[in-house]
N, C-alpha and C. Protein backbone atom coordinates (compact mmCIF):
# COMPACT_ATOMS: atom_id res chain seq x y z
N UNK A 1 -99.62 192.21 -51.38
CA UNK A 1 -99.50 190.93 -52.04
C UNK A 1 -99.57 189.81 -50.99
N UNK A 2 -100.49 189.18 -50.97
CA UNK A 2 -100.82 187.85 -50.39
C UNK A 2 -99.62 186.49 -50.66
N UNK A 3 -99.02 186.73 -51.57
CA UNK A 3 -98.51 185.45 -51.80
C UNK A 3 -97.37 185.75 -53.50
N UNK A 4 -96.56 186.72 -52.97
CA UNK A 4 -95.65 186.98 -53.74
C UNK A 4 -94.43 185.98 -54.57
N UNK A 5 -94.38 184.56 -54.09
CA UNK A 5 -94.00 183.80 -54.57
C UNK A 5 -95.11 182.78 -55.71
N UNK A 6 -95.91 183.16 -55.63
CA UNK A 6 -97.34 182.65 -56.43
C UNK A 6 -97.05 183.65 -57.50
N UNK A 7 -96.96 185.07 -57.32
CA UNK A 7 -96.87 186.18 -58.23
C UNK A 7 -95.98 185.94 -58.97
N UNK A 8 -94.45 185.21 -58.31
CA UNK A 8 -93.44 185.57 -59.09
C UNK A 8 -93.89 184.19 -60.19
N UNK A 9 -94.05 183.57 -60.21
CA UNK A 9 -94.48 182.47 -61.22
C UNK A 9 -95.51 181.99 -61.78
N UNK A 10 -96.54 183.50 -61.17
CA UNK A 10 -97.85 183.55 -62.56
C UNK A 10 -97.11 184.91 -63.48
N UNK A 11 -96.27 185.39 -62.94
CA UNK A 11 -95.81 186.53 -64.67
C UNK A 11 -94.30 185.59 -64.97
N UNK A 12 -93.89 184.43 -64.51
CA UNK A 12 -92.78 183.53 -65.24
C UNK A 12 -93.75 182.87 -66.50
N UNK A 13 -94.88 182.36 -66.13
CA UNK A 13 -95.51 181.42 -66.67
C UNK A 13 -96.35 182.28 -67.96
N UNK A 14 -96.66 183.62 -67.34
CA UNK A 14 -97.56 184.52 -68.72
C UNK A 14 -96.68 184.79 -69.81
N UNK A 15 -95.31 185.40 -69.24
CA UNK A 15 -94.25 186.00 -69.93
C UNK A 15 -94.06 184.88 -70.64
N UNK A 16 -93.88 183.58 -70.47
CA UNK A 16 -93.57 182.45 -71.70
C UNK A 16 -94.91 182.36 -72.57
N UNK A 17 -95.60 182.54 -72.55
CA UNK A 17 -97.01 182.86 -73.30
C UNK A 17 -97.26 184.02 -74.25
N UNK A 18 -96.32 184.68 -73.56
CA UNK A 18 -96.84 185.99 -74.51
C UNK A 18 -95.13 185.86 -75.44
N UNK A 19 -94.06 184.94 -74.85
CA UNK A 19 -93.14 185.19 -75.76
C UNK A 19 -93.32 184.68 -76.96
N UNK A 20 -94.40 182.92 -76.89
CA UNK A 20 -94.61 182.21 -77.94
C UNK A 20 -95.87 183.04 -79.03
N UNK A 21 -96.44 184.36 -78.35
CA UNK A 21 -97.12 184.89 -79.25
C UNK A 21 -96.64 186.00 -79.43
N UNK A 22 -95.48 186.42 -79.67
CA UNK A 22 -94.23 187.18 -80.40
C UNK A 22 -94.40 188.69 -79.28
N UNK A 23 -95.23 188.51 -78.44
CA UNK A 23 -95.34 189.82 -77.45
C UNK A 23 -93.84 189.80 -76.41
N UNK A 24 -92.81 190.53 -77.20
CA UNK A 24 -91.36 190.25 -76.33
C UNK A 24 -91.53 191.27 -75.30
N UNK A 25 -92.19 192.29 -75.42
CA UNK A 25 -91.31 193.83 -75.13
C UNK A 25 -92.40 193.93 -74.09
N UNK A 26 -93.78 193.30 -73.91
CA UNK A 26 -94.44 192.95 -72.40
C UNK A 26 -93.63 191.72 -71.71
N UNK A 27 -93.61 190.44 -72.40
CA UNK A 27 -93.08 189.23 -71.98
C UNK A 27 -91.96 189.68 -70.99
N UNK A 28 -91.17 190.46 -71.56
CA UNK A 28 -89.63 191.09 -71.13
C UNK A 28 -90.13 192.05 -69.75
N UNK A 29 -91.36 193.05 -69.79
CA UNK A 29 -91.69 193.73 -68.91
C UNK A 29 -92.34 192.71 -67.78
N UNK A 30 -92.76 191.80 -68.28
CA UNK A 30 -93.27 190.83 -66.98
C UNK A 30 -91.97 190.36 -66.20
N UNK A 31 -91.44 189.63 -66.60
CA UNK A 31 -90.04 189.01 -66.29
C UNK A 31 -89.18 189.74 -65.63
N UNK A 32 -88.90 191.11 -65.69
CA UNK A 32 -88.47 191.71 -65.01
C UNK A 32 -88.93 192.63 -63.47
N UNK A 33 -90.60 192.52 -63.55
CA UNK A 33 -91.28 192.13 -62.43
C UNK A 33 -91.20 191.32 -61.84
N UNK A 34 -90.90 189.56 -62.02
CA UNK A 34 -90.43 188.39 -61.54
C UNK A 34 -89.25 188.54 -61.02
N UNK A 35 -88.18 189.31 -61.37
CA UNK A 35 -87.20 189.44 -61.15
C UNK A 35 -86.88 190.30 -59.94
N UNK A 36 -87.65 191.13 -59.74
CA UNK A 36 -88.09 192.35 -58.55
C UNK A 36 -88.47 191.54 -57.43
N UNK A 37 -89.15 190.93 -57.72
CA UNK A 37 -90.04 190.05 -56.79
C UNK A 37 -89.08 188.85 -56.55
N UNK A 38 -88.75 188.73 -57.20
CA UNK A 38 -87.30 187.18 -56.54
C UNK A 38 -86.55 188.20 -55.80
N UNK A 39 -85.81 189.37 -56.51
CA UNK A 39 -84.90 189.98 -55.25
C UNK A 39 -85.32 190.00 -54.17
N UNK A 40 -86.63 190.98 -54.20
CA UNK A 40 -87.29 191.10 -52.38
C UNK A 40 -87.22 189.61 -52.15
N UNK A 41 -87.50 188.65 -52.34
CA UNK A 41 -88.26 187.25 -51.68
C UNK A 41 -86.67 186.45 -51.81
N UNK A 42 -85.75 187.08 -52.10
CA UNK A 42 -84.02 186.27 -51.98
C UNK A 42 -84.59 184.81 -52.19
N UNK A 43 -84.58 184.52 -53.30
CA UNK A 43 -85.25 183.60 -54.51
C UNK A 43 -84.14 183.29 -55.44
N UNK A 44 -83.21 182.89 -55.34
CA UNK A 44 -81.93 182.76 -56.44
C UNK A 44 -82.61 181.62 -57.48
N UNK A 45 -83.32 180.39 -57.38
CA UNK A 45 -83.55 179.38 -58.46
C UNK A 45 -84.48 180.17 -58.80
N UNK A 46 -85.66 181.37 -58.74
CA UNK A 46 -86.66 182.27 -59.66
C UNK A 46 -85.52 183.26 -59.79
N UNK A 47 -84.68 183.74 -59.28
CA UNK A 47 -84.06 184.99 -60.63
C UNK A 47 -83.28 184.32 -61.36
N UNK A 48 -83.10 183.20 -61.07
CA UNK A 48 -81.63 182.70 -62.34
C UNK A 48 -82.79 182.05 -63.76
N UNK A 49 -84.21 181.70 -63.13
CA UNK A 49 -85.04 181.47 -64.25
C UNK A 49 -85.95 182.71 -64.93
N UNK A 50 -85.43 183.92 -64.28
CA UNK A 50 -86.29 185.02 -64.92
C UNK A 50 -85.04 185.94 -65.28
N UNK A 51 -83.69 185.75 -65.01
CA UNK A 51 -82.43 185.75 -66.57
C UNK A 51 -82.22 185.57 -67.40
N UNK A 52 -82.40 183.97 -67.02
CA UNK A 52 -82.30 182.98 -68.61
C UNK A 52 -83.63 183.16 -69.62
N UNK A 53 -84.67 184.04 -69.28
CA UNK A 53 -85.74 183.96 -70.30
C UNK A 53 -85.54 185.11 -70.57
N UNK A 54 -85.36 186.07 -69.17
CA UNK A 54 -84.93 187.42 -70.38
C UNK A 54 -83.94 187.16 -71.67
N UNK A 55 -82.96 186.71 -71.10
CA UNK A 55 -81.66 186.60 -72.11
C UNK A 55 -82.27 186.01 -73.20
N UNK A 56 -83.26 184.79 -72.97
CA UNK A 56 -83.21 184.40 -74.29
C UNK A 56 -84.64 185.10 -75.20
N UNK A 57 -84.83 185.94 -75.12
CA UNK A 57 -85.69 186.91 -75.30
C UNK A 57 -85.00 187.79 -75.78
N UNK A 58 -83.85 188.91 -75.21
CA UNK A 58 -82.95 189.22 -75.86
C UNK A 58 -82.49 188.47 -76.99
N UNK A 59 -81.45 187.03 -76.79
CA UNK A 59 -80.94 186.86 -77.76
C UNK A 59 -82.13 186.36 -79.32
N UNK A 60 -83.35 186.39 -79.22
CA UNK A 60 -84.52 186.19 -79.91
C UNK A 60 -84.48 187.35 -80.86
N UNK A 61 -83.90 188.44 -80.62
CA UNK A 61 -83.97 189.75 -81.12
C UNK A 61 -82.30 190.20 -81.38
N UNK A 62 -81.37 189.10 -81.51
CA UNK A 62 -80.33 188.97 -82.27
C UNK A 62 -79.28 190.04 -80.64
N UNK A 63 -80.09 190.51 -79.66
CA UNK A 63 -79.27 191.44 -78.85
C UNK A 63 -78.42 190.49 -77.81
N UNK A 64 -77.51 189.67 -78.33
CA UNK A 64 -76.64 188.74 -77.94
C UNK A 64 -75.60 189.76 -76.53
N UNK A 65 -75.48 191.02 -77.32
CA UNK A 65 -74.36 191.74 -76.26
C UNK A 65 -75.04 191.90 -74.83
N UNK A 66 -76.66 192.48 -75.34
CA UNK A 66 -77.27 192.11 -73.80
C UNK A 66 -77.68 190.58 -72.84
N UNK A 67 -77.82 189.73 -73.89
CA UNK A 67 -78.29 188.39 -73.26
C UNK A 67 -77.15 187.69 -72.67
N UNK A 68 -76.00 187.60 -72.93
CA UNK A 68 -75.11 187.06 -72.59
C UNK A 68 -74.52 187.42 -71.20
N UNK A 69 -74.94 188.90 -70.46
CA UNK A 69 -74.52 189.06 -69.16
C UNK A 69 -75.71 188.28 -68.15
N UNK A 70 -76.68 187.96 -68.71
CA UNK A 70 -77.46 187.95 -67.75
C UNK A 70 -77.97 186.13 -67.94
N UNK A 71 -77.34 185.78 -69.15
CA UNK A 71 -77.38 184.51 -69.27
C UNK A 71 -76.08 183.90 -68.23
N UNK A 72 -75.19 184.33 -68.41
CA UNK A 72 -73.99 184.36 -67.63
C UNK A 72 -74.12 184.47 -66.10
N UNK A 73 -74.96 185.51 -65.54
CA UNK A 73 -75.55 185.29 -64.45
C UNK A 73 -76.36 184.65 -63.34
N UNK A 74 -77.17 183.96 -64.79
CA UNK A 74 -78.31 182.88 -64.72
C UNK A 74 -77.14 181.46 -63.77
N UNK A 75 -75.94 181.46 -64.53
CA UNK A 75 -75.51 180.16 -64.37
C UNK A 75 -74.68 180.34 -63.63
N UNK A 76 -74.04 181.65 -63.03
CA UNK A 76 -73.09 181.65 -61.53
C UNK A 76 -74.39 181.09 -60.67
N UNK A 77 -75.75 181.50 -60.20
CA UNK A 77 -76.67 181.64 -59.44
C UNK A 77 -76.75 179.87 -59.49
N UNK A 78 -77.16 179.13 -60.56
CA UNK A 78 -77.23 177.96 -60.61
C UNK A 78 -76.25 176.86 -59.91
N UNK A 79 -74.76 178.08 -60.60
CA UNK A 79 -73.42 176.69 -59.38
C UNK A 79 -73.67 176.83 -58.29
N UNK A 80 -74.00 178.27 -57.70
CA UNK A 80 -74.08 178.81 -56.27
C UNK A 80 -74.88 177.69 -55.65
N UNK A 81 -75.84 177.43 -56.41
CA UNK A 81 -77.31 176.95 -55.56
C UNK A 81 -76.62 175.56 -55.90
N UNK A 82 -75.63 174.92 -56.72
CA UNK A 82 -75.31 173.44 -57.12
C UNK A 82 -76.45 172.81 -57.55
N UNK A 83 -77.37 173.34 -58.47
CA UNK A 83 -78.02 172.96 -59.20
C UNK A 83 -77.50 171.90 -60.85
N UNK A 84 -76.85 170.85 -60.94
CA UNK A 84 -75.82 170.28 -61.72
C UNK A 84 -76.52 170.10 -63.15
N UNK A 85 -78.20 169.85 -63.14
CA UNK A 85 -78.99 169.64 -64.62
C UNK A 85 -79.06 171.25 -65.13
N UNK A 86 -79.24 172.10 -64.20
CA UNK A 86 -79.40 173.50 -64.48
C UNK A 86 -78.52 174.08 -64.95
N UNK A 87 -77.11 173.84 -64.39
CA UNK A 87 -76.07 174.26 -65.12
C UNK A 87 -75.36 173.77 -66.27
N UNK A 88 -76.01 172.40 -66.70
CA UNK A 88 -75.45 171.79 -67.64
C UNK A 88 -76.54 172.94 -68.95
N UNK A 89 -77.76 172.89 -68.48
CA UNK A 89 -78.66 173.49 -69.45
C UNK A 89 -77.98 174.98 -69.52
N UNK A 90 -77.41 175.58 -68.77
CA UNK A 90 -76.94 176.98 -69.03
C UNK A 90 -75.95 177.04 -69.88
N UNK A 91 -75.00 176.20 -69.58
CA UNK A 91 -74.02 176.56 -70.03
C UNK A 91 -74.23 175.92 -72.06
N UNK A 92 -75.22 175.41 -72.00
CA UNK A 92 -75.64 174.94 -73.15
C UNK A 92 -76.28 176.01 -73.89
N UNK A 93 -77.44 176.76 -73.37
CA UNK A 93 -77.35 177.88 -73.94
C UNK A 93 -76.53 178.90 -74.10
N UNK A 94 -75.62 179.26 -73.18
CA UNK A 94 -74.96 180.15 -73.22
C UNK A 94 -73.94 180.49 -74.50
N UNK A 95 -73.21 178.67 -74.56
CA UNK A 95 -72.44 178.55 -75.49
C UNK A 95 -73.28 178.67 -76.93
N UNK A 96 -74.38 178.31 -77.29
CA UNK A 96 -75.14 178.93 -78.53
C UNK A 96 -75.21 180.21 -78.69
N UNK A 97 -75.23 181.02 -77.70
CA UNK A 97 -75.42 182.72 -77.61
C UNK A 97 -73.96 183.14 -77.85
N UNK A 98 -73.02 182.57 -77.27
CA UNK A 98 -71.63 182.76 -77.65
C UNK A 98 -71.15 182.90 -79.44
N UNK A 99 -71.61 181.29 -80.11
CA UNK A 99 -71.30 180.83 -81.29
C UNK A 99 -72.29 182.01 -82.35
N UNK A 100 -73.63 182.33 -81.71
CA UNK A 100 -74.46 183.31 -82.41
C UNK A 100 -73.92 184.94 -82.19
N UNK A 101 -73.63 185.00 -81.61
CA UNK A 101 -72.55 186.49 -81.12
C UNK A 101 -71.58 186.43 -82.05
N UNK A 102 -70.76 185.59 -82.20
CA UNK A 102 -69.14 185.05 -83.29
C UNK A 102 -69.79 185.27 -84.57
N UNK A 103 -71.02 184.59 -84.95
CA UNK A 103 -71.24 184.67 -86.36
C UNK A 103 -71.86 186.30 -86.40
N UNK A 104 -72.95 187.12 -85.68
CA UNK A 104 -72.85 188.17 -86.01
C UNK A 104 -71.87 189.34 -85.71
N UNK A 105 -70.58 188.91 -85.13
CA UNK A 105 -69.57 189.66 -85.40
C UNK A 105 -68.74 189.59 -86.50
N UNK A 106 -68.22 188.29 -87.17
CA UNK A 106 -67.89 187.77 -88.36
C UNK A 106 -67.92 188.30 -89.33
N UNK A 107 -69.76 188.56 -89.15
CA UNK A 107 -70.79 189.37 -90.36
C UNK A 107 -70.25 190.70 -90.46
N UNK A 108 -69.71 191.57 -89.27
CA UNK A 108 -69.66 192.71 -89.38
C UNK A 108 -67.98 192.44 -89.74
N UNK A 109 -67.41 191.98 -89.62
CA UNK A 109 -66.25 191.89 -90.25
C UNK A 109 -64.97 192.07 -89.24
N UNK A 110 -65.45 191.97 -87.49
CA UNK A 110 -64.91 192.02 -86.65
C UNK A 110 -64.66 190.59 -86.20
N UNK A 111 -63.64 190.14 -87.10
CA UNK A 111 -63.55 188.76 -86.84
C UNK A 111 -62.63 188.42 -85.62
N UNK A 112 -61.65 189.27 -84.90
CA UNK A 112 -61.08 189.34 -83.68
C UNK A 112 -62.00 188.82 -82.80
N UNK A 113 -62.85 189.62 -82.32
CA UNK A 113 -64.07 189.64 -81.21
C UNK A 113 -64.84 188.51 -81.74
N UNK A 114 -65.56 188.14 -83.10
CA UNK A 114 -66.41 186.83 -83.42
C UNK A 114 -65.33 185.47 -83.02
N UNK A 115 -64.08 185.40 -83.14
CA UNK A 115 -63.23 184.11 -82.57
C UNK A 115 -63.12 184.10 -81.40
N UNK A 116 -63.34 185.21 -80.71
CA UNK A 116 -63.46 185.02 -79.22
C UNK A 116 -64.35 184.78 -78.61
N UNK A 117 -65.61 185.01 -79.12
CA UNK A 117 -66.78 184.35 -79.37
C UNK A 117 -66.82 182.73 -79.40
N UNK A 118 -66.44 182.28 -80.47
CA UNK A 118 -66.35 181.10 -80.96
C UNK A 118 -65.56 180.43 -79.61
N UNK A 119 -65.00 180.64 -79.16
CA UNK A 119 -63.27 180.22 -78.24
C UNK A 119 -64.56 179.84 -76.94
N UNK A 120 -65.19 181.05 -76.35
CA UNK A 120 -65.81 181.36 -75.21
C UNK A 120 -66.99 180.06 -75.33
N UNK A 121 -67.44 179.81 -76.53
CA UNK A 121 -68.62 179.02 -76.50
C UNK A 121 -68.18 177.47 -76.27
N UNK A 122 -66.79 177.22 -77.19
CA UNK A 122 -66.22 176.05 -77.30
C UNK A 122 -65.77 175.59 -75.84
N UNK A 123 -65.22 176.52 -74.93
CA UNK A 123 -64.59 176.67 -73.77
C UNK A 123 -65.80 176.32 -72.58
N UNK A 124 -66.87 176.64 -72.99
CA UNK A 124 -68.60 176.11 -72.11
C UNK A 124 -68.75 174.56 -72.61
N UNK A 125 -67.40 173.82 -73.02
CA UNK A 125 -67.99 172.40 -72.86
C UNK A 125 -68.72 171.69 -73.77
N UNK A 126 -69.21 171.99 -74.65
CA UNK A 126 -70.37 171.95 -75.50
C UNK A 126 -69.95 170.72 -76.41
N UNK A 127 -71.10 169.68 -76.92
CA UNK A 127 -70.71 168.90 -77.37
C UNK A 127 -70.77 169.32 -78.96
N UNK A 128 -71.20 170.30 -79.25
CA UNK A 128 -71.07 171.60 -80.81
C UNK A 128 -70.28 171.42 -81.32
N UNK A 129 -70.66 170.99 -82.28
CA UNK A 129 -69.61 171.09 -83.52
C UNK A 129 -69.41 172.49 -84.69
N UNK A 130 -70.52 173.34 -84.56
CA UNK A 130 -70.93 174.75 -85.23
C UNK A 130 -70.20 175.71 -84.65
N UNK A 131 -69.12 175.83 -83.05
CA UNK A 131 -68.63 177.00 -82.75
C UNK A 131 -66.97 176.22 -83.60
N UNK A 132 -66.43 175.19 -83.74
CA UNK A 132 -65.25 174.96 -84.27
C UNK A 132 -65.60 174.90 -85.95
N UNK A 133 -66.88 174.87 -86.00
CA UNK A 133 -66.70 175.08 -87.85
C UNK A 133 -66.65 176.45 -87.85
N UNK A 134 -67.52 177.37 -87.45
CA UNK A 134 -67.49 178.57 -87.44
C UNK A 134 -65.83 179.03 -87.32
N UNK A 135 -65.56 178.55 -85.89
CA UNK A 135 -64.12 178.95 -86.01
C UNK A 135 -63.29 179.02 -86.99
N UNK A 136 -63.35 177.42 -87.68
CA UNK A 136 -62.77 177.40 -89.43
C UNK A 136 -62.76 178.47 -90.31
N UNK A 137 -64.00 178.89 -90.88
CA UNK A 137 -64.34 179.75 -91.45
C UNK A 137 -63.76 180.80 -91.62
N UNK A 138 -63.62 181.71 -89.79
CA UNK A 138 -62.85 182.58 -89.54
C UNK A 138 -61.72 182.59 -89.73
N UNK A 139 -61.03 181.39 -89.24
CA UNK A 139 -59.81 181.38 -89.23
C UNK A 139 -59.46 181.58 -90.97
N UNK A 140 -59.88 180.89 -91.90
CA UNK A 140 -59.29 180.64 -93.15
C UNK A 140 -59.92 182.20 -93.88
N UNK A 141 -60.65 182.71 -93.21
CA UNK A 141 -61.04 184.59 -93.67
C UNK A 141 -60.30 185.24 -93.71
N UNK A 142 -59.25 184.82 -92.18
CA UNK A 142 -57.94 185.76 -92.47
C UNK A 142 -56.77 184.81 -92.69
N UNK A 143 -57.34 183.87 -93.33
CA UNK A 143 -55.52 183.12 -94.12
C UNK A 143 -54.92 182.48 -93.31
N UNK A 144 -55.39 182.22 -92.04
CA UNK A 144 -54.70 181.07 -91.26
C UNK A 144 -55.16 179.99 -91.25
N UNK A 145 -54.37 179.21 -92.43
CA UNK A 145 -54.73 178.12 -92.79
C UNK A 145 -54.70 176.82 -92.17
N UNK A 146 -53.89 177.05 -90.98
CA UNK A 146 -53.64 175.97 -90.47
C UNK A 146 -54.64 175.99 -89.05
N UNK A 147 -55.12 177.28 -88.59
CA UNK A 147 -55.96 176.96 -87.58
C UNK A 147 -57.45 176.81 -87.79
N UNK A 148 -57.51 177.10 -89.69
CA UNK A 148 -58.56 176.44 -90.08
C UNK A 148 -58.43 175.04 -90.06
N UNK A 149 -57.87 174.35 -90.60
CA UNK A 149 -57.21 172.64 -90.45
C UNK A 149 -57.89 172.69 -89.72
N UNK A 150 -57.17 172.90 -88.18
CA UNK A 150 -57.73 172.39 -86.71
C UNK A 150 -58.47 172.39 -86.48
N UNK A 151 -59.63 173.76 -86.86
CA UNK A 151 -60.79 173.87 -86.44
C UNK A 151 -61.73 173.23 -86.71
N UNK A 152 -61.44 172.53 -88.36
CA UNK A 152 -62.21 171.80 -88.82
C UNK A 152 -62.29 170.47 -88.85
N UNK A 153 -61.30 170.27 -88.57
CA UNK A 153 -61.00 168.70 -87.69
C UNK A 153 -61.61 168.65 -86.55
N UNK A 154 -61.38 169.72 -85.94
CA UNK A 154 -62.17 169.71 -84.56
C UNK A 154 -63.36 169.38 -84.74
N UNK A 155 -64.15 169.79 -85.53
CA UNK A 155 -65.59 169.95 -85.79
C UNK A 155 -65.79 168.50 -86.40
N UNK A 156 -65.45 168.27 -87.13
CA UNK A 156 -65.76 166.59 -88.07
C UNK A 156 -65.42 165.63 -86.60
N UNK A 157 -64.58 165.84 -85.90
CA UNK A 157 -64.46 164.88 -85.15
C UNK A 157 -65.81 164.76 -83.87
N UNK A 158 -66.34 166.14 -83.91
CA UNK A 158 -67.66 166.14 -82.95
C UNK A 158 -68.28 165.47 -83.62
N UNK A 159 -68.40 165.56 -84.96
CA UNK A 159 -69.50 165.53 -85.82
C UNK A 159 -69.19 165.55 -87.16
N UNK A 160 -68.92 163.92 -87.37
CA UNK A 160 -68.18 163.15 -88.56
C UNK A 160 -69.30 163.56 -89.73
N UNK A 161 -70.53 163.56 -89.68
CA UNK A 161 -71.97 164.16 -90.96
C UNK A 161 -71.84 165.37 -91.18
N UNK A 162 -70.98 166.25 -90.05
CA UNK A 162 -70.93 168.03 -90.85
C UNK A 162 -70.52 168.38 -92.64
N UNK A 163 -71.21 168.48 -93.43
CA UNK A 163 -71.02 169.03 -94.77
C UNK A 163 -70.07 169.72 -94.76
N UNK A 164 -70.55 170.69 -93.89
CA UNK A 164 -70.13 172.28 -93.97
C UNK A 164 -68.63 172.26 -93.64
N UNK A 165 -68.19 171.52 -92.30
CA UNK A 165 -66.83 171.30 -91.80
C UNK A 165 -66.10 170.34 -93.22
N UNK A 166 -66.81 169.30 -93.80
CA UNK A 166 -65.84 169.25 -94.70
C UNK A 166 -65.61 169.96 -96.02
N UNK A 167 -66.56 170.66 -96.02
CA UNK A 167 -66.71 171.58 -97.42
C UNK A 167 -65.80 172.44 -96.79
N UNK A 168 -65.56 173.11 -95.62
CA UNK A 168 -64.30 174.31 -95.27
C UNK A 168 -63.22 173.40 -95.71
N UNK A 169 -62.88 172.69 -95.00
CA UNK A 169 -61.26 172.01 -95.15
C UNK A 169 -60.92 171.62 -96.71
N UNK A 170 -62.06 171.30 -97.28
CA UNK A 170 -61.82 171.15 -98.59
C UNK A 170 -61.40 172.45 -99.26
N UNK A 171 -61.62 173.64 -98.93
CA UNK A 171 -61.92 175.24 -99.09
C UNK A 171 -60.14 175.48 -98.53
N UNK A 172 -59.80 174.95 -97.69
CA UNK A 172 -58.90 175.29 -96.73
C UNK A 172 -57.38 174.71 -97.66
N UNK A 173 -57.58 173.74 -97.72
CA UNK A 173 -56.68 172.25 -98.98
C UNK A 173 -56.69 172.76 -100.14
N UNK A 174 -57.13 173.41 -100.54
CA UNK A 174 -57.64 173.80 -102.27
C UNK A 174 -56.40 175.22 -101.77
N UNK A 175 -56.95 176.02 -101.23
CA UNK A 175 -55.89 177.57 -100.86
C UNK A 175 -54.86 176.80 -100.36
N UNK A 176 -54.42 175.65 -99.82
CA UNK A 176 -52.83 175.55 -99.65
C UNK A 176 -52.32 175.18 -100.65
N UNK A 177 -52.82 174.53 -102.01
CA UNK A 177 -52.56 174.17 -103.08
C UNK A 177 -52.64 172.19 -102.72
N UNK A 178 -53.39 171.73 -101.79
CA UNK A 178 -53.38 170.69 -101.75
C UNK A 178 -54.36 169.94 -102.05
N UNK A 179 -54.22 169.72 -103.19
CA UNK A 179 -55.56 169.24 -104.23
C UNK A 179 -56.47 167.86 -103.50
N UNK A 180 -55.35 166.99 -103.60
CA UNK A 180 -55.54 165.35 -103.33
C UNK A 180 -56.56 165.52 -102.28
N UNK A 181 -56.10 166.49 -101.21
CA UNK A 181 -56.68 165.82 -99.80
C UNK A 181 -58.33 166.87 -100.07
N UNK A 182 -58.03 168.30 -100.63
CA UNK A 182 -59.32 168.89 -100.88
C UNK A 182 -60.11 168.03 -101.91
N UNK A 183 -60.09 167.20 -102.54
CA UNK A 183 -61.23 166.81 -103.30
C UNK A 183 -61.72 165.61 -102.38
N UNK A 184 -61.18 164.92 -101.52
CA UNK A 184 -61.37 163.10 -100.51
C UNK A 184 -62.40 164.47 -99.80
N UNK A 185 -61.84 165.79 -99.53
CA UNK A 185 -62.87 166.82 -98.34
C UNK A 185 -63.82 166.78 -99.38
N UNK A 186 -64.18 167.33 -100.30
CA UNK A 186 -65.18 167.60 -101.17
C UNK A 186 -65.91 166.48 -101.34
N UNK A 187 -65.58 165.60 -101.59
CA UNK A 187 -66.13 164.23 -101.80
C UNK A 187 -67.28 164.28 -100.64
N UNK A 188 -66.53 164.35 -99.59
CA UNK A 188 -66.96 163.63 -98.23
C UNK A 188 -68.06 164.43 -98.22
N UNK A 189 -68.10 165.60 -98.24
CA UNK A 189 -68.96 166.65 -97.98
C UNK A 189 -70.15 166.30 -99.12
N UNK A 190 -70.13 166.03 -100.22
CA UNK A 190 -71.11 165.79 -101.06
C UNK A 190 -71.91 164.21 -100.68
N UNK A 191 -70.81 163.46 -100.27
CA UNK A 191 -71.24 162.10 -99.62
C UNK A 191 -72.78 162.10 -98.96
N UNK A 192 -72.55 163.17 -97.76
CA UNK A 192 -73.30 163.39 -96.34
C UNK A 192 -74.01 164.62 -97.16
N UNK A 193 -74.19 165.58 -98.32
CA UNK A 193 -75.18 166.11 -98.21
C UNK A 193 -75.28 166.23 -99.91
N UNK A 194 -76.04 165.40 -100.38
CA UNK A 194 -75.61 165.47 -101.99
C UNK A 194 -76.59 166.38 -102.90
């Protein structure tokens, strides 16, 4: 190889080509050639960018349990290097892969592990309002009504237009038997999405 740093970012650049034409499972085999090739060439800003596309390639295919170590990796490599736009972008994805992990654990009915989920994504900073509604949700699944409240306050306060956050609390007010304040929630929620 003449010029192995040329290599590593003509299969960065194909692999995004073949991801937008649904070819994951080469895209993924390129990328991890990039990734070979950043190790030998001790390349930390090309492997932390041939992580983050695996991962999100993974998480493209719902495999959140695998994308999340290596998304996670992506963004130690990024503080290392004090890359500050890079890590703001990581930790931005990351926390979506988090909140998407929570809801397909939720689904399976492992709502322990999906709030820790939710917790982990909220905890990445995120200006999201979808990992504290989500949280709601959960929380009021198993009857804790009051850390639904919070959660959903939490969430309206990111993001005063959420439907959904006031349609929970309204959901949440109605099961405590508190009518008054669940219908001003219901209201609100029909307000912003009628």
């Amino acid at each position: 190889l003449n010029d192995p740093a040329g290599l590593s970012r003509t299969l960065g650049n194909q692999a995004l080509i073949l991801r937008r034409q649904g070819e994951l499972d080469e895209a993924m085999r390129l990328l991890k050639m990039k990734e070979e090739i950043c190790r030998r060439l001790n390349d930390p800003q090309g492997l932390s960018i041939s992580w983050i596309n695996q991962a999100s390639i993974l998480a493209e295919q719902k495999q959140f349990t695998l994308a999340l170590p290596l998304a996670y990796q992506s963004l130690e490599l990024a503080i290392k290097m004090g890359l500050a736009p890079l890590i703001d972008r990581r930790k931005k994805t990351i926390a979506g892969y988090e909140c998407d992990l929570g809801d397909q654990l939720c689904h399976q009915q492992n709502f322990l592990d999906g709030m820790a989920a939710y917790r982990r994504s909220i905890e990445l900073g995120s200006q999201d309002a979808r990992p504290w509604n989500r949280l709601g949700y959960a929380h009021r699944s198993q009857g804790k009504y009051e850390e639904a409240v919070s959660a959903f306050q939490q969430a309206i306060e990111i993001n005063p237009q959420s439907a959904s956050a006031w349609n929970g609390l309204g959901l949440v007010y109605r099961e405590q038997g508190k009518f008054e304040q669940a219908v001003e929630a219901y209201k609100k929620a029909v307000d912003i999405s009628p």
